[in-house]
Structure formats: structure tokens, C-alpha cells
PDB file of N, CA and C in Angstrom:
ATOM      1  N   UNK A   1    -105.473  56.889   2.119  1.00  0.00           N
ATOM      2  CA  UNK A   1    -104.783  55.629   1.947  1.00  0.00           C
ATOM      3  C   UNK A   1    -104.754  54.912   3.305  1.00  0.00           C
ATOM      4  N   UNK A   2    -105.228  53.529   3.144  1.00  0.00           N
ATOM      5  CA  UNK A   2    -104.920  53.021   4.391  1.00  0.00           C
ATOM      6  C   UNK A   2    -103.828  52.506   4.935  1.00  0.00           C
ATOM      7  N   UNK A   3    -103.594  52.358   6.426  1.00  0.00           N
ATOM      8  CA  UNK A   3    -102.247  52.078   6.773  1.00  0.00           C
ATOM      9  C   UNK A   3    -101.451  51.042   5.923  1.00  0.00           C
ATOM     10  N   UNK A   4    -100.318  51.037   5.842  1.00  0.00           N
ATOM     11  CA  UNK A   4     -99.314  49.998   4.968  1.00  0.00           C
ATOM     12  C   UNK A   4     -98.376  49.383   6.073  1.00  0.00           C
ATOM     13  N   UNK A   5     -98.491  47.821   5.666  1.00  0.00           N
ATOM     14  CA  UNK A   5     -97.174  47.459   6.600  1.00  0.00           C
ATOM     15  C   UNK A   5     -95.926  47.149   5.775  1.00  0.00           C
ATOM     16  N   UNK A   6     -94.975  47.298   6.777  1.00  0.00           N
ATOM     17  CA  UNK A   6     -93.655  46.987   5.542  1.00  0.00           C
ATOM     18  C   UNK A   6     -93.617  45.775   5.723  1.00  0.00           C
ATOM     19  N   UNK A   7     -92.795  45.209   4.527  1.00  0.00           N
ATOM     20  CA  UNK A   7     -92.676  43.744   4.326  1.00  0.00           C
ATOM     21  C   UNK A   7     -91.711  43.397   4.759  1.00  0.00           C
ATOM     22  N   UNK A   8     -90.781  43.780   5.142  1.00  0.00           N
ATOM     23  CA  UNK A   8     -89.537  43.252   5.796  1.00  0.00           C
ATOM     24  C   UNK A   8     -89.596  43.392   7.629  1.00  0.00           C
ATOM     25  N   UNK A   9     -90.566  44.060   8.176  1.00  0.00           N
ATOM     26  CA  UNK A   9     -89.967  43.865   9.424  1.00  0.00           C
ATOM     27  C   UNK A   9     -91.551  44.064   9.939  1.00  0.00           C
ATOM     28  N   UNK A  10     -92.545  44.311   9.538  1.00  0.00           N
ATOM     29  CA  UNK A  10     -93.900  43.894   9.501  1.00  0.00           C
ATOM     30  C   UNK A  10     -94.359  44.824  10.549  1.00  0.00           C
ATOM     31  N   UNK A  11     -93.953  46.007  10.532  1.00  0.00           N
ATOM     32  CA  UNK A  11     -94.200  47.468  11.449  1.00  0.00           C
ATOM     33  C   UNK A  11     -95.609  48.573  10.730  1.00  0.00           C
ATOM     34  N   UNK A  12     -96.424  48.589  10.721  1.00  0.00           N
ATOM     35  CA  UNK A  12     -97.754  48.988  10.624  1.00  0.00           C
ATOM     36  C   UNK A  12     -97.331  50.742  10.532  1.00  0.00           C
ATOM     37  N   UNK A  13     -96.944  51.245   9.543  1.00  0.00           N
ATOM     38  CA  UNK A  13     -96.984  52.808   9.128  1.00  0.00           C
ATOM     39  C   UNK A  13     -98.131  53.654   8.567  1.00  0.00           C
ATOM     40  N   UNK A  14     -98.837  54.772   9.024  1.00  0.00           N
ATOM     41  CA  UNK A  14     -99.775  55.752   8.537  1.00  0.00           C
ATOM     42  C   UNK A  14     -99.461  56.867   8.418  1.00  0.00           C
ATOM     43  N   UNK A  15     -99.417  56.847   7.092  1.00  0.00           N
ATOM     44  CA  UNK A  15     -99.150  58.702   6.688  1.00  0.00           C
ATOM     45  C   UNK A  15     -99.306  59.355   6.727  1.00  0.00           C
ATOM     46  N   UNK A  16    -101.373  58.783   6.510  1.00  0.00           N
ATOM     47  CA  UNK A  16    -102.319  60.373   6.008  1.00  0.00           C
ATOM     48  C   UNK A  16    -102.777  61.013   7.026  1.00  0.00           C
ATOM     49  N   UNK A  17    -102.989  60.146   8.441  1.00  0.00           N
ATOM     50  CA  UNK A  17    -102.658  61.279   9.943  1.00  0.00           C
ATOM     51  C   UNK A  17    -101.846  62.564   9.661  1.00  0.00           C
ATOM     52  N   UNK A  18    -100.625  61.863   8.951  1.00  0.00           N
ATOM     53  CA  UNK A  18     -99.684  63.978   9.208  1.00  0.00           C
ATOM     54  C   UNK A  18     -99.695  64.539   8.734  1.00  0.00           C
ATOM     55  N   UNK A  19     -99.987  65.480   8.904  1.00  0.00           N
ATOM     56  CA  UNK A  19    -100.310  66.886   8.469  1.00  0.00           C
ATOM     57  C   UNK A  19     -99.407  67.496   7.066  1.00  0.00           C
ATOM     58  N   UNK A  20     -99.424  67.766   6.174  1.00  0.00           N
ATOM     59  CA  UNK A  20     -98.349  67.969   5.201  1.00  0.00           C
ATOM     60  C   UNK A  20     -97.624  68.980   5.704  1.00  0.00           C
ATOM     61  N   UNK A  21     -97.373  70.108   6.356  1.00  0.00           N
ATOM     62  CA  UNK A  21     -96.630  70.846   7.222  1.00  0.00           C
ATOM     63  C   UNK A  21     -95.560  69.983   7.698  1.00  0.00           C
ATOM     64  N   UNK A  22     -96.094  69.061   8.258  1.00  0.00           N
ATOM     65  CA  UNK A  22     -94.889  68.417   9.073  1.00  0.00           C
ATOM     66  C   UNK A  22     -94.055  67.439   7.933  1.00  0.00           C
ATOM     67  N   UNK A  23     -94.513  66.846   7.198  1.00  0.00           N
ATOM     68  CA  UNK A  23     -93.581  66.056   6.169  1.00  0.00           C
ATOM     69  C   UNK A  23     -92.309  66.336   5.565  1.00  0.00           C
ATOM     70  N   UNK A  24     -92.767  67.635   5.326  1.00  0.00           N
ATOM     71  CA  UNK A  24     -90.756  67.635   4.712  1.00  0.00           C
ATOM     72  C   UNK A  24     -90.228  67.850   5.591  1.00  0.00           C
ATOM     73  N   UNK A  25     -90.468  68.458   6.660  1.00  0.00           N
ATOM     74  CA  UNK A  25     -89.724  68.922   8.159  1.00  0.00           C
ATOM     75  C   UNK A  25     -88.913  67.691   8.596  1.00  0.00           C
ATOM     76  N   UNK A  26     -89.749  66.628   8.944  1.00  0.00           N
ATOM     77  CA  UNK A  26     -89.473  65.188   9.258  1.00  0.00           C
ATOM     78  C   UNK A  26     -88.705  64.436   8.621  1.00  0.00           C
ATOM     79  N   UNK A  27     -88.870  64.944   7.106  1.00  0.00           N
ATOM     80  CA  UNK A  27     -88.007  63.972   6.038  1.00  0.00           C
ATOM     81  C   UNK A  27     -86.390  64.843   6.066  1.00  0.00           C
ATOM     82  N   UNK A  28     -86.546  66.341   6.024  1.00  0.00           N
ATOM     83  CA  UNK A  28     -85.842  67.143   6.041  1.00  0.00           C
ATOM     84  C   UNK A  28     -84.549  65.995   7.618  1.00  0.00           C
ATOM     85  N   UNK A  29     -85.389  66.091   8.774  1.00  0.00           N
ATOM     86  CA  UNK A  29     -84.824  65.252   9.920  1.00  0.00           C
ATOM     87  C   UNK A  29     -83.975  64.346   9.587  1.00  0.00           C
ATOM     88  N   UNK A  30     -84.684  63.489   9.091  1.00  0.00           N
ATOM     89  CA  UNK A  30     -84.056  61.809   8.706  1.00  0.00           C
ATOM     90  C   UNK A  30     -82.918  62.255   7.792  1.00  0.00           C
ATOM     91  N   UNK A  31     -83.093  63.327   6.706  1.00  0.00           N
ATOM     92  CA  UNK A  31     -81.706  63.380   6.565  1.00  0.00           C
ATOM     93  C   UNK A  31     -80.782  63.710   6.383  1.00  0.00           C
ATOM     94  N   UNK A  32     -81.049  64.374   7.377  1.00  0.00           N
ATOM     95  CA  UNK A  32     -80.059  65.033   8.290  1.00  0.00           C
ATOM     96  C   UNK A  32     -78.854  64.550   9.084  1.00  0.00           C
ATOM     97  N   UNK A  33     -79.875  63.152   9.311  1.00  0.00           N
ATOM     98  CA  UNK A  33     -79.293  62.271  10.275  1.00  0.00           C
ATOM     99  C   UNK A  33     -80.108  62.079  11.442  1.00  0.00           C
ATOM    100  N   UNK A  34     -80.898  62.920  11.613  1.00  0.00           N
ATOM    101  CA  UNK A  34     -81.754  62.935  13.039  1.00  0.00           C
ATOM    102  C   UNK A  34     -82.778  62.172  13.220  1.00  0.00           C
ATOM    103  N   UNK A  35     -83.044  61.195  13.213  1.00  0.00           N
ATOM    104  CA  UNK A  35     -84.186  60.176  13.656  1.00  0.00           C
ATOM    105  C   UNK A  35     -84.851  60.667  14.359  1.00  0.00           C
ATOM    106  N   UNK A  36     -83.886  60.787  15.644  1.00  0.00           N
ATOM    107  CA  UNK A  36     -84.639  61.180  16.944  1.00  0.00           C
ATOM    108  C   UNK A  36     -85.513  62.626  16.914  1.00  0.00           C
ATOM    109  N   UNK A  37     -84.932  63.478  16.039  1.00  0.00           N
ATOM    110  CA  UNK A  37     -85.487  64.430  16.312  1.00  0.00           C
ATOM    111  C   UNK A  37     -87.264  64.725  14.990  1.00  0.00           C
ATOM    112  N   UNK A  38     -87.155  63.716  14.128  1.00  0.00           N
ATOM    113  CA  UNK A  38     -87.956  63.304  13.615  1.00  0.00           C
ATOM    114  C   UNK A  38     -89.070  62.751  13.917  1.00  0.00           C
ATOM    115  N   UNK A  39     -88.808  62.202  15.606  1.00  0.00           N
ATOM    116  CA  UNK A  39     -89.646  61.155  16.027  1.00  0.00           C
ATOM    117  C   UNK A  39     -90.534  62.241  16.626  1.00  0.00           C
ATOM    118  N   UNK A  40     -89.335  62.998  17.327  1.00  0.00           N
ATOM    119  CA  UNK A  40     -90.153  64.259  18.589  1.00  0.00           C
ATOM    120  C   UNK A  40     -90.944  65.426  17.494  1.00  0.00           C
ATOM    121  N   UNK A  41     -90.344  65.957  16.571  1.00  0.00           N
ATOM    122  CA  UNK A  41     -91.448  66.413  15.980  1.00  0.00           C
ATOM    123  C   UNK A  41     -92.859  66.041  15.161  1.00  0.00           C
ATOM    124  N   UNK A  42     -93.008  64.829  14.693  1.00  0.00           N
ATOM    125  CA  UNK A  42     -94.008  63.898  14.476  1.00  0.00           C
ATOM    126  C   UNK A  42     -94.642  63.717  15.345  1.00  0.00           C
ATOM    127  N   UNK A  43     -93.926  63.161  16.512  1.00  0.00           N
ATOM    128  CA  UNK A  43     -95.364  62.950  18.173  1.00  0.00           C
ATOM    129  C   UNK A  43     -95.562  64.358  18.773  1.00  0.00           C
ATOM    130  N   UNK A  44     -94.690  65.436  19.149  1.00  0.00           N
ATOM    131  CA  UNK A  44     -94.709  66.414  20.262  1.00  0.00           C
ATOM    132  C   UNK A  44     -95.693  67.379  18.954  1.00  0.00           C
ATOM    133  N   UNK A  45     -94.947  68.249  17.851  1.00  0.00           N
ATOM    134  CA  UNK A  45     -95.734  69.215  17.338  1.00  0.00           C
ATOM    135  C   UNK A  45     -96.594  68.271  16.140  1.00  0.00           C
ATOM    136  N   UNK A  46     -96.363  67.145  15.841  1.00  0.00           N
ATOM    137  CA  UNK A  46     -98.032  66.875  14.577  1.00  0.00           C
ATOM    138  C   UNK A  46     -99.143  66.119  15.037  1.00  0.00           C
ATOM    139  N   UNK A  47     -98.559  65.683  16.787  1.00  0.00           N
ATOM    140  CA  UNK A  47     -99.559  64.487  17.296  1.00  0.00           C
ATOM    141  C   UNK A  47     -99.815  63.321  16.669  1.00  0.00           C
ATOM    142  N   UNK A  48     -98.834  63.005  16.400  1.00  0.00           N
ATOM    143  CA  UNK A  48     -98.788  61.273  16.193  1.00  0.00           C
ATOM    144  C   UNK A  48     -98.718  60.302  17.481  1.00  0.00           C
ATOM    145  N   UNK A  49     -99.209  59.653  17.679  1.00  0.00           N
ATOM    146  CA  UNK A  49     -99.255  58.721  18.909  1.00  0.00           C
ATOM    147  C   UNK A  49     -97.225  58.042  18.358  1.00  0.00           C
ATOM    148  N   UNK A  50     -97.150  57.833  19.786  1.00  0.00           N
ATOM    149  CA  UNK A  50     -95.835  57.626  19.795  1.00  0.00           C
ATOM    150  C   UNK A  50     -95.204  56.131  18.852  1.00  0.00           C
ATOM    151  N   UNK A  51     -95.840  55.618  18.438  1.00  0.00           N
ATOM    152  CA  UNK A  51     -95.270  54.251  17.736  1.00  0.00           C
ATOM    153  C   UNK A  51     -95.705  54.671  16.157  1.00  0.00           C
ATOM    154  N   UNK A  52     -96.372  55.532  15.608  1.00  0.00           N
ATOM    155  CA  UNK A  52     -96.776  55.818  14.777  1.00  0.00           C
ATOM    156  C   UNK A  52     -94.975  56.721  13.986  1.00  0.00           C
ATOM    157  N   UNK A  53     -95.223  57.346  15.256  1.00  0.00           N
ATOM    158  CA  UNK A  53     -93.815  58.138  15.032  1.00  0.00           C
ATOM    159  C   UNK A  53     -92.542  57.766  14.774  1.00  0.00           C
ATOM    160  N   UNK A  54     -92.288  57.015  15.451  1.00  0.00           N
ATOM    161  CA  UNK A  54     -91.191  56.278  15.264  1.00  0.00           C
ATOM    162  C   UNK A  54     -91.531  54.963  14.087  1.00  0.00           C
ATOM    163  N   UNK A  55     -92.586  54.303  13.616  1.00  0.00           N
ATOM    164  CA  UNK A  55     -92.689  53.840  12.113  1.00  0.00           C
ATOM    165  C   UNK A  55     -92.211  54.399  11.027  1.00  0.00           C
ATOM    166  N   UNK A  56     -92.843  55.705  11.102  1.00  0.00           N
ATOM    167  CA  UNK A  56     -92.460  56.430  10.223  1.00  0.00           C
ATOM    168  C   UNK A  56     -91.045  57.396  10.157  1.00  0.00           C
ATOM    169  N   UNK A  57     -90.707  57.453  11.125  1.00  0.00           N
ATOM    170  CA  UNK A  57     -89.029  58.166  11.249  1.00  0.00           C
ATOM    171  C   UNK A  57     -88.364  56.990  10.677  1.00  0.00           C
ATOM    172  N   UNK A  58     -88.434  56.116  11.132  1.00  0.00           N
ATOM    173  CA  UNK A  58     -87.747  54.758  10.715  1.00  0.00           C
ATOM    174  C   UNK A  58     -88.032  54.809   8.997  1.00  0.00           C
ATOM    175  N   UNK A  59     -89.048  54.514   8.517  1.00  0.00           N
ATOM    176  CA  UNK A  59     -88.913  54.146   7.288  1.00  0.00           C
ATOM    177  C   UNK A  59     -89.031  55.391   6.479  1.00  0.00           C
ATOM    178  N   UNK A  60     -88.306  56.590   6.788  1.00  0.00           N
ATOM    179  CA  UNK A  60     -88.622  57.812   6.103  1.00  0.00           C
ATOM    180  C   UNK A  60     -87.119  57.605   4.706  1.00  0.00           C
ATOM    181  N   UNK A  61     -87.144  58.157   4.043  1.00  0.00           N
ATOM    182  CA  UNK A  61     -85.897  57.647   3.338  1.00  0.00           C
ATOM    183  C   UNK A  61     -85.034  58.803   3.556  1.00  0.00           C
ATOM    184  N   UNK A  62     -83.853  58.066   3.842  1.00  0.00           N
ATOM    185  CA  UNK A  62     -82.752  59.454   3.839  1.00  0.00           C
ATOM    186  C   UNK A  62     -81.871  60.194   2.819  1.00  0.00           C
ATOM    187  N   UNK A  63     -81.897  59.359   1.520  1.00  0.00           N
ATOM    188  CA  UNK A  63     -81.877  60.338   0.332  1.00  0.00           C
ATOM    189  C   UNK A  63     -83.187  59.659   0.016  1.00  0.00           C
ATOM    190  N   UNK A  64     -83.760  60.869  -0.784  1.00  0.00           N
ATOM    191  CA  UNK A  64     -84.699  60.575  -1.639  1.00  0.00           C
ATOM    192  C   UNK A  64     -84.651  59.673  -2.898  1.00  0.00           C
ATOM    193  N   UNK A  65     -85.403  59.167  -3.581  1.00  0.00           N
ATOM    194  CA  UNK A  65     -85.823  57.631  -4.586  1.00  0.00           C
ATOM    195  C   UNK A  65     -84.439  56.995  -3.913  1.00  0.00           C
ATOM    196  N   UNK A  66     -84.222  56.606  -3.208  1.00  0.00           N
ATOM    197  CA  UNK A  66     -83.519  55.561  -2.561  1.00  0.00           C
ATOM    198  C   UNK A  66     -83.816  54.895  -1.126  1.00  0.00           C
ATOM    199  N   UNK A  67     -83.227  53.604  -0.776  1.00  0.00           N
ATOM    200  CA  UNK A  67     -84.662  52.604  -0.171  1.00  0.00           C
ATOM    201  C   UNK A  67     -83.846  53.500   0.995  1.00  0.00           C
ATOM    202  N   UNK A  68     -84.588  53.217   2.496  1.00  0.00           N
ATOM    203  CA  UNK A  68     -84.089  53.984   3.531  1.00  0.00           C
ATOM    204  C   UNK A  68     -83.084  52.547   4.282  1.00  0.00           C
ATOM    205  N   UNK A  69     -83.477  51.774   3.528  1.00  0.00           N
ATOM    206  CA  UNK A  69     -82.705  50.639   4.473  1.00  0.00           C
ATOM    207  C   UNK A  69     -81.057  50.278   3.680  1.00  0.00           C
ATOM    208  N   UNK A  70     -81.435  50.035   2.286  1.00  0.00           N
ATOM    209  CA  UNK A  70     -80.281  49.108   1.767  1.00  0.00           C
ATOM    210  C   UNK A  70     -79.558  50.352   0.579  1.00  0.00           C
ATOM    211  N   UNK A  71     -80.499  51.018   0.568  1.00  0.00           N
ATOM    212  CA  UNK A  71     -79.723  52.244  -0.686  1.00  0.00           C
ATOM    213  C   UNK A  71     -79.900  52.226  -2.146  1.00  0.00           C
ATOM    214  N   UNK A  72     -80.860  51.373  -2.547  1.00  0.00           N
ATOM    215  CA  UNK A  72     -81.250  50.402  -3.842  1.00  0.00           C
ATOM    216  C   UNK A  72     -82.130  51.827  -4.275  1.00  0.00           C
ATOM    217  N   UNK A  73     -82.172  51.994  -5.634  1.00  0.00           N
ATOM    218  CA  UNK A  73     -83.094  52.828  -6.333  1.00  0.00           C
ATOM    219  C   UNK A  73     -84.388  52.007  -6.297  1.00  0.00           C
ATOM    220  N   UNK A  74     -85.720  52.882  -5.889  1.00  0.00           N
ATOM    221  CA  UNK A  74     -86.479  52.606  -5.631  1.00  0.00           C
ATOM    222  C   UNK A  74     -87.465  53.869  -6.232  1.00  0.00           C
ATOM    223  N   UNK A  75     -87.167  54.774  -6.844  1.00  0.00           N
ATOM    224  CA  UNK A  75     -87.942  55.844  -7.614  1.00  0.00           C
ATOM    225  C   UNK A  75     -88.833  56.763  -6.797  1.00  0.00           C
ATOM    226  N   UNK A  76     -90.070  57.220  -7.506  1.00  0.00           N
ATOM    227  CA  UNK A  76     -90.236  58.803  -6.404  1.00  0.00           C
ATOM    228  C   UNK A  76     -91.784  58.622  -5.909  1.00  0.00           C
ATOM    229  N   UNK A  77     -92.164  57.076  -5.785  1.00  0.00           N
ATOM    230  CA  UNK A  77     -93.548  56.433  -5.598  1.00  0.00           C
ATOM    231  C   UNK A  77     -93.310  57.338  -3.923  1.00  0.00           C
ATOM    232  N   UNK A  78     -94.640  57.474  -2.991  1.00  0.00           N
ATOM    233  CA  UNK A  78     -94.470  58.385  -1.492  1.00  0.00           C
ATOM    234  C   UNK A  78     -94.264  56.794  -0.736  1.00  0.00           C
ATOM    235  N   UNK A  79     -95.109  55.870  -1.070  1.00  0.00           N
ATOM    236  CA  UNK A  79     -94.663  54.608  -0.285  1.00  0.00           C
ATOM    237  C   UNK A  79     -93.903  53.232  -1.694  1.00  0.00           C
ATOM    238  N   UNK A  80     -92.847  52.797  -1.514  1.00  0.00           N
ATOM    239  CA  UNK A  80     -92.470  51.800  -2.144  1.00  0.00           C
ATOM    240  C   UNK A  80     -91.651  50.885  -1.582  1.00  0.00           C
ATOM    241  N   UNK A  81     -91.979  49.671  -1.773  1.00  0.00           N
ATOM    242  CA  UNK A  81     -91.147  48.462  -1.070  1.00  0.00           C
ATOM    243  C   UNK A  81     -89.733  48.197  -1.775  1.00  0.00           C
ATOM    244  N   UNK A  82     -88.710  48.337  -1.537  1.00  0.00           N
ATOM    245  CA  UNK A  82     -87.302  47.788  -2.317  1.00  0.00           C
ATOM    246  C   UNK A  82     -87.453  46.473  -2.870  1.00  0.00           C
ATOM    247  N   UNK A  83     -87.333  46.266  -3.784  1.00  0.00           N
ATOM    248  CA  UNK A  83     -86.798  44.749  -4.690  1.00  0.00           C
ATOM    249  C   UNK A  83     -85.774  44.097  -4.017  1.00  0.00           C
ATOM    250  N   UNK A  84     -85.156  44.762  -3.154  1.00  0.00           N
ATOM    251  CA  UNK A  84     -84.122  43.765  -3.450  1.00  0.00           C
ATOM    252  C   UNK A  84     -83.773  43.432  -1.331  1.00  0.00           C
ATOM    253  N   UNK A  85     -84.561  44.348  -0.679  1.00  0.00           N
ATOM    254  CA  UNK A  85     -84.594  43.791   0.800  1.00  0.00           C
ATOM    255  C   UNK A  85     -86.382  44.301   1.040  1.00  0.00           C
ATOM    256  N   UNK A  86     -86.503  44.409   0.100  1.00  0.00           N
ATOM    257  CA  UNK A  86     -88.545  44.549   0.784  1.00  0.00           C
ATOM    258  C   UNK A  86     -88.746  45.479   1.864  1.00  0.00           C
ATOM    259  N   UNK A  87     -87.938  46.336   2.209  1.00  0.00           N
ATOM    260  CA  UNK A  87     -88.251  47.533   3.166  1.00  0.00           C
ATOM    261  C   UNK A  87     -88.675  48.546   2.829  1.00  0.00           C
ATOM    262  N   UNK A  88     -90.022  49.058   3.408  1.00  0.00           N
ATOM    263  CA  UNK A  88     -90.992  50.338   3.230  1.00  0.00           C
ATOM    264  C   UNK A  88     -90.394  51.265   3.562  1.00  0.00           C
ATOM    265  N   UNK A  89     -90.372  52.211   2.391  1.00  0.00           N
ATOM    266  CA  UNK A  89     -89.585  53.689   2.186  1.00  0.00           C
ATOM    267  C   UNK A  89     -90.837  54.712   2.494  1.00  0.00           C
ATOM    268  N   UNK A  90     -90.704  55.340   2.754  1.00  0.00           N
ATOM    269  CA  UNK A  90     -91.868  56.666   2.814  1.00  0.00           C
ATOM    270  C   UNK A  90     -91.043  57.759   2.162  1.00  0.00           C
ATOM    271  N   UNK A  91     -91.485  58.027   1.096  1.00  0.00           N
ATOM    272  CA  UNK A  91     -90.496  59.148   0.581  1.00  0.00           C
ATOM    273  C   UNK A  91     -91.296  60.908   0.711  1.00  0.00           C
ATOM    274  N   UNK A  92     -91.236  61.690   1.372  1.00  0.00           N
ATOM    275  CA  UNK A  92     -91.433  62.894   1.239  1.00  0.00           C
ATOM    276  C   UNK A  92     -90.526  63.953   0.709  1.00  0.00           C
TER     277      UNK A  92
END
């Protein structure tokens, strides 16, 4: 899949770089609460270049089928835009 940008804040996210090892780990992160530590395991152990990392920590969702920004049901698609604020969820 090629990169996706989100529609609300127009930040350029790629998925299929990471490794599936690292995905639930990361998603596991976000919600947790840990961004940060989402970011460092995405760049330090999966080698994501550093803005890649933080795209995707950012738009990881922190409950699952729900948007990561506004909390709107948004279902169990891996990338979906919210209806109702247009922000790219990455759901793992």
C-alpha cells in the first residue's frame, strides 16, 4: 500500500515499512498512553526514519475502531479517515 496522507493535518504516514513484530508493540504503546515510547521503538528497534515514526505514533489509535483524534467510531478498516474530524487512524 502506498503511503497515505491524513486529511486533517496533511502528515504523510507509511505502514508497510514496519515490520509486523513491531505493530502491536507500538499500538500496544499508544495505548498505554506512551507516544513517546512508541516513537522510540518504531525509529530505535524497527528503523523507521524519525518523522515516519512519529506519523505514525501520532495517528496510531488508542482504543481500537475508534478515531485516535476525536473518539468517533470509525470500525476495524487498518487505515480510516473519521467522518466527522477527517483524522487518519492507523488501527493495529
Amino acid at each position: 500500500m502506498p503511503p497515505v496522507q491524513c486529511p486533517r493535518c496533511n502528515i504523510i504516514v507509511n505502514v508497510d515499512d514496519v515490520p509486523e513484530s513491531f505493530r502491536q508493540r507500538a499500538a500496544a504503546c499508544v495505548q498505554s498512553g506512551s507516544v513517546v515510547s512508541a516513537v522510540r521503538l518504531l525509529h530505535s528497534e524497527a528503523g523507521q526514519p524519525l518523522g515516519n515514526a512519529k506519523a505514525l505514533a501520532q495517528h496510531l489509535a488508542k482504543r481500537p475502531g475508534l478515531c485516535q483524534r476525536c473518539g468517533r467510531s470509525i470500525g476495524t478498516a487498518e487505515l480510516a479517515s473519521c467522518s466527522k474530524c477527517k483524522a487518519l487512524t492507523v488501527s493495529w
